[in-house]
Each structure stands twice: as structure tokens, then as C-alpha cells.
C-alpha atoms as a PDB file:
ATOM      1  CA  UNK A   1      -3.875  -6.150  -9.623  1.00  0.00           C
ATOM      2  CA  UNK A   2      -6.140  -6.144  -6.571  1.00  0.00           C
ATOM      3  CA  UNK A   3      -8.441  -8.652  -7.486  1.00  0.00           C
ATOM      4  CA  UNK A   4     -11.007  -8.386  -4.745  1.00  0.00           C
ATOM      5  CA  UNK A   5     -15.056  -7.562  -5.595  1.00  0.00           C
ATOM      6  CA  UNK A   6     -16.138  -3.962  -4.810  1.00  0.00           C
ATOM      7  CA  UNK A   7     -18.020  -5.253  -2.119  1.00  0.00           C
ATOM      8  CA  UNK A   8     -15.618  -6.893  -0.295  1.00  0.00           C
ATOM      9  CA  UNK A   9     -15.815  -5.751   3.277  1.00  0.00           C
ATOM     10  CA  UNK A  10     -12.628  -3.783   3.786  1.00  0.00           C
ATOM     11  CA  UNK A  11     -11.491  -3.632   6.897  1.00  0.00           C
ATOM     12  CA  UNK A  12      -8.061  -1.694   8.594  1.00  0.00           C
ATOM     13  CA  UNK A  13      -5.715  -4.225  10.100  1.00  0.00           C
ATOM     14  CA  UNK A  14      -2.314  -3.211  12.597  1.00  0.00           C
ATOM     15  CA  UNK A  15       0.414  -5.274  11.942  1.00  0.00           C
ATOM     16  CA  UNK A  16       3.009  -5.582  13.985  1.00  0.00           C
ATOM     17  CA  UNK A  17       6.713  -7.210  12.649  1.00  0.00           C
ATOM     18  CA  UNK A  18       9.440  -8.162  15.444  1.00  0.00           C
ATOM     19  CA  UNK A  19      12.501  -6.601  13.605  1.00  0.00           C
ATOM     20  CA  UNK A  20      16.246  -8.521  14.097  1.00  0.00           C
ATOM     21  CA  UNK A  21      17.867  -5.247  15.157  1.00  0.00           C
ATOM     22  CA  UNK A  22      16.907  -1.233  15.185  1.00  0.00           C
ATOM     23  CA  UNK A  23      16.999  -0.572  11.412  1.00  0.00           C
ATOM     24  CA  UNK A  24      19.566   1.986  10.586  1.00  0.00           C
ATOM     25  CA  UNK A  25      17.325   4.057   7.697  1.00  0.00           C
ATOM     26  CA  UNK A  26      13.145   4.941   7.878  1.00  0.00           C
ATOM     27  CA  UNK A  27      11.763   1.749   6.523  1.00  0.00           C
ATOM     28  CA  UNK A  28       9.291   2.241   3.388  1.00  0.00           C
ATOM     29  CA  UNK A  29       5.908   0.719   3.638  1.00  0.00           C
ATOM     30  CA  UNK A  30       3.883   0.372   0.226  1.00  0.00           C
ATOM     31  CA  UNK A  31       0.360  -1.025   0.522  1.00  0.00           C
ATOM     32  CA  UNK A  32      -2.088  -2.081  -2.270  1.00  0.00           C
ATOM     33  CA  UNK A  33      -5.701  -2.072  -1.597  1.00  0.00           C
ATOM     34  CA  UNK A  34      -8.950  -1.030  -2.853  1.00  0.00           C
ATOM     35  CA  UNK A  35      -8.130   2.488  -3.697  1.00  0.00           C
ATOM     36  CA  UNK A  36      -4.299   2.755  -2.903  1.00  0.00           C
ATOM     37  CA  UNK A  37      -1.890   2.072  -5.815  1.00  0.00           C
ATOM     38  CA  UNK A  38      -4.592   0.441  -7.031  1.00  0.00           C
ATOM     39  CA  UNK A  39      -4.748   0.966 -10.944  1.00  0.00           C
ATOM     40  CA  UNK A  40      -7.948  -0.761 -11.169  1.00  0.00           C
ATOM     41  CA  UNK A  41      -9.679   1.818  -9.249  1.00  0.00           C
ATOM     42  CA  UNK A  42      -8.107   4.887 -11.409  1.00  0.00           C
ATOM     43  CA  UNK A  43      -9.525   2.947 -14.357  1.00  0.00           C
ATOM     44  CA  UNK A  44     -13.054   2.593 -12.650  1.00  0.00           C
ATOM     45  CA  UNK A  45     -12.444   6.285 -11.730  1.00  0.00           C
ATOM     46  CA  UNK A  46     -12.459   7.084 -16.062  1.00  0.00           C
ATOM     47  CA  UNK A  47     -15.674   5.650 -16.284  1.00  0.00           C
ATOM     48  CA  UNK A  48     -13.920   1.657 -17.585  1.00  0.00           C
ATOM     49  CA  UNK A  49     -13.372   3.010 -21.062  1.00  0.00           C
ATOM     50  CA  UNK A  50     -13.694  -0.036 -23.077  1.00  0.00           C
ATOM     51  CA  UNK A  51     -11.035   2.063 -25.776  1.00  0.00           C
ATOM     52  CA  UNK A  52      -8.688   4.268 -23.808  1.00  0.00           C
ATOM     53  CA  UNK A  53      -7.724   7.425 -25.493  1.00  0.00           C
ATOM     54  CA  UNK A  54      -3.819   7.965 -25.863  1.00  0.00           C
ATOM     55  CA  UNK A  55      -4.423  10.814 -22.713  1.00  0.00           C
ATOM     56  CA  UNK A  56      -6.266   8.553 -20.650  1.00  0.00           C
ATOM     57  CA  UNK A  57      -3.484   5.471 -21.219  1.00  0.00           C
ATOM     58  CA  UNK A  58      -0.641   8.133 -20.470  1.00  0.00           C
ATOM     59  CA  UNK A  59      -2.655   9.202 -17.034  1.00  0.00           C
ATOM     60  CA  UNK A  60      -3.058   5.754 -15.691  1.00  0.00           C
ATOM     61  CA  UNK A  61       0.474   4.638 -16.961  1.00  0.00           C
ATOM     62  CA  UNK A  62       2.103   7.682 -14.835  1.00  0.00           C
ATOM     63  CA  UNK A  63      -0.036   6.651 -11.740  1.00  0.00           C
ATOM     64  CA  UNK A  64       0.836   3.242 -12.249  1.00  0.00           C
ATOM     65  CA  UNK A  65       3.172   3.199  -9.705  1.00  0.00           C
ATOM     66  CA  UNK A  66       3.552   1.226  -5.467  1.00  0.00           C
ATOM     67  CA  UNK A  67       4.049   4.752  -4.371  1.00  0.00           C
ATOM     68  CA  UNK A  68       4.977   4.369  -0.607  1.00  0.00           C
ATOM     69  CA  UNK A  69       3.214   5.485   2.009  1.00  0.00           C
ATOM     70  CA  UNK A  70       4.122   8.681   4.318  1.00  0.00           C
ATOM     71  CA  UNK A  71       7.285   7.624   6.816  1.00  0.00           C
ATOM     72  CA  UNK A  72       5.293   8.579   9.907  1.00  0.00           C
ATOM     73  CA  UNK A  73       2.979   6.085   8.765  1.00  0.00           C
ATOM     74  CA  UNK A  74       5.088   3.134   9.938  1.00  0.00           C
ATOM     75  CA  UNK A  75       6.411   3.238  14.060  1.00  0.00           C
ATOM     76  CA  UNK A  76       9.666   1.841  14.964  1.00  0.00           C
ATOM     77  CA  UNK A  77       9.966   1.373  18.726  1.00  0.00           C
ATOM     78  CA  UNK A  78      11.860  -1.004  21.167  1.00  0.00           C
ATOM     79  CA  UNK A  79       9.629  -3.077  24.011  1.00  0.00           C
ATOM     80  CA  UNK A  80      10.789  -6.076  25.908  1.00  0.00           C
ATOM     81  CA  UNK A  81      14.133  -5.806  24.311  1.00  0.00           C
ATOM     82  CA  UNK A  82      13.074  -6.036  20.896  1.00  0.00           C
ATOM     83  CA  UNK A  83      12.205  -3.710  17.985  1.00  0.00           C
ATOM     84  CA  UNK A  84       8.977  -3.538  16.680  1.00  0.00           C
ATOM     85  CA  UNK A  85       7.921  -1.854  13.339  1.00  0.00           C
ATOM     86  CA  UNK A  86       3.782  -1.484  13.373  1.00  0.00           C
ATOM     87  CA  UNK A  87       1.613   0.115  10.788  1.00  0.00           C
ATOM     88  CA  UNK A  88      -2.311  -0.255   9.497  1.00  0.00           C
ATOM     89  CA  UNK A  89      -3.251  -1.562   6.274  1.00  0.00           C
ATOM     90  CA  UNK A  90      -6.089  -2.511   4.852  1.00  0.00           C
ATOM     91  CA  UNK A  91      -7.564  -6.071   4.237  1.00  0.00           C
ATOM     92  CA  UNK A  92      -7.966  -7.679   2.102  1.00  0.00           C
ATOM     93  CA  UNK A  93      -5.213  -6.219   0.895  1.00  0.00           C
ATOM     94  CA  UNK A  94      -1.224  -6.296   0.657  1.00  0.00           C
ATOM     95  CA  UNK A  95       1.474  -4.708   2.208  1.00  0.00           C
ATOM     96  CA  UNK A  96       5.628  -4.554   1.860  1.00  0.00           C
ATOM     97  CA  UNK A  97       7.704  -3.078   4.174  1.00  0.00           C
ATOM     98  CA  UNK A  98      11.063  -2.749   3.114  1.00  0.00           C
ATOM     99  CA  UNK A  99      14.060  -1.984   5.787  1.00  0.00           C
ATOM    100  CA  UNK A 100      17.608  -1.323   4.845  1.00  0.00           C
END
């Protein structure tokens, strides 16, 4: 659960991770953050029912998913001899990047 007040001052952060060798498959990046995969926020966005109707549980169960980001959104290149994998994400926030 992102656990962060409302007002917390988001911000977008570039990460950058040296990578051991060119990964062979398009790595998948999943980020959690104020709005995205953020089931807090889809409960805020029903109005914080205090009792859930069996329609409104189902919705937020089906969205309650790390849904990865688009594959263009993370860049794979090679500089000074190494490979780099860069993307943004927001913080405070979270972010896993996995590479097979």
C-alpha cells in the first residue's frame, strides 16, 4: 500500500541501473506511486465507502493488480562499455524492474 499523505510533494525521478550484460528479453518495469497501481487511490476514487458494495469490492479487486508499465518506457543502451537500463518514476514512490 502506498502509504504516503496526499500532500506529499511528488516529484519524477530518472534512474539509471548499470546492467551485468545486454539483457536478452525487454525488461518489465512496474512502479507504485500515488496514482499508479495504487489501490488506495481507486478506493479514494469511490468516494472511501466505509461498506463496499459486492460491485465496488469486485472493481477494485480486478484492478488490484502491479500492472507494468509500457516497454518503451524503460531504455536499454550501451555507453562506456556498459549497459544501462534508465526509466522515470515517481518519488516517493517504488519501482521493480525485472530482467530475464
Amino acid at each position: 500500500v502506498y502509504a504516503f499523505a496526499e500532500s506529499a510533494d511528488a516529484t519524477n525521478l530518472r534512474v539509471e541501473i548499470v546492467l551485468p550484460e545486454k539483457p536478452r528479453h525487454t525488461p518489465r518495469l512496474c512502479r507504485l506511486g500515488a496514482i499508479e497501481n495504487n489501490i488506495l487511490a481507486n478506493y479514494r476514487a469511490l468516494g472511501s465507502p466505509a461498506n463496499p458494495t459486492r460491485e465496488q469490492l469486485k472493481e477494485l479487486r480486478a484492478i488490484n493488480t502491479f500492472a507494468a508499465a509500457f516497454p518503451n518506457e524503460v531504455r536499454i543502451e550501451q555507453r562506456d562499455g556498459q549497459w544501462l537500463a534508465s526509466f522515470s518514476m515517481e518519488t516517493p514512490g517504488l519501482a521493480l524492474l525485472e530482467i530475464n
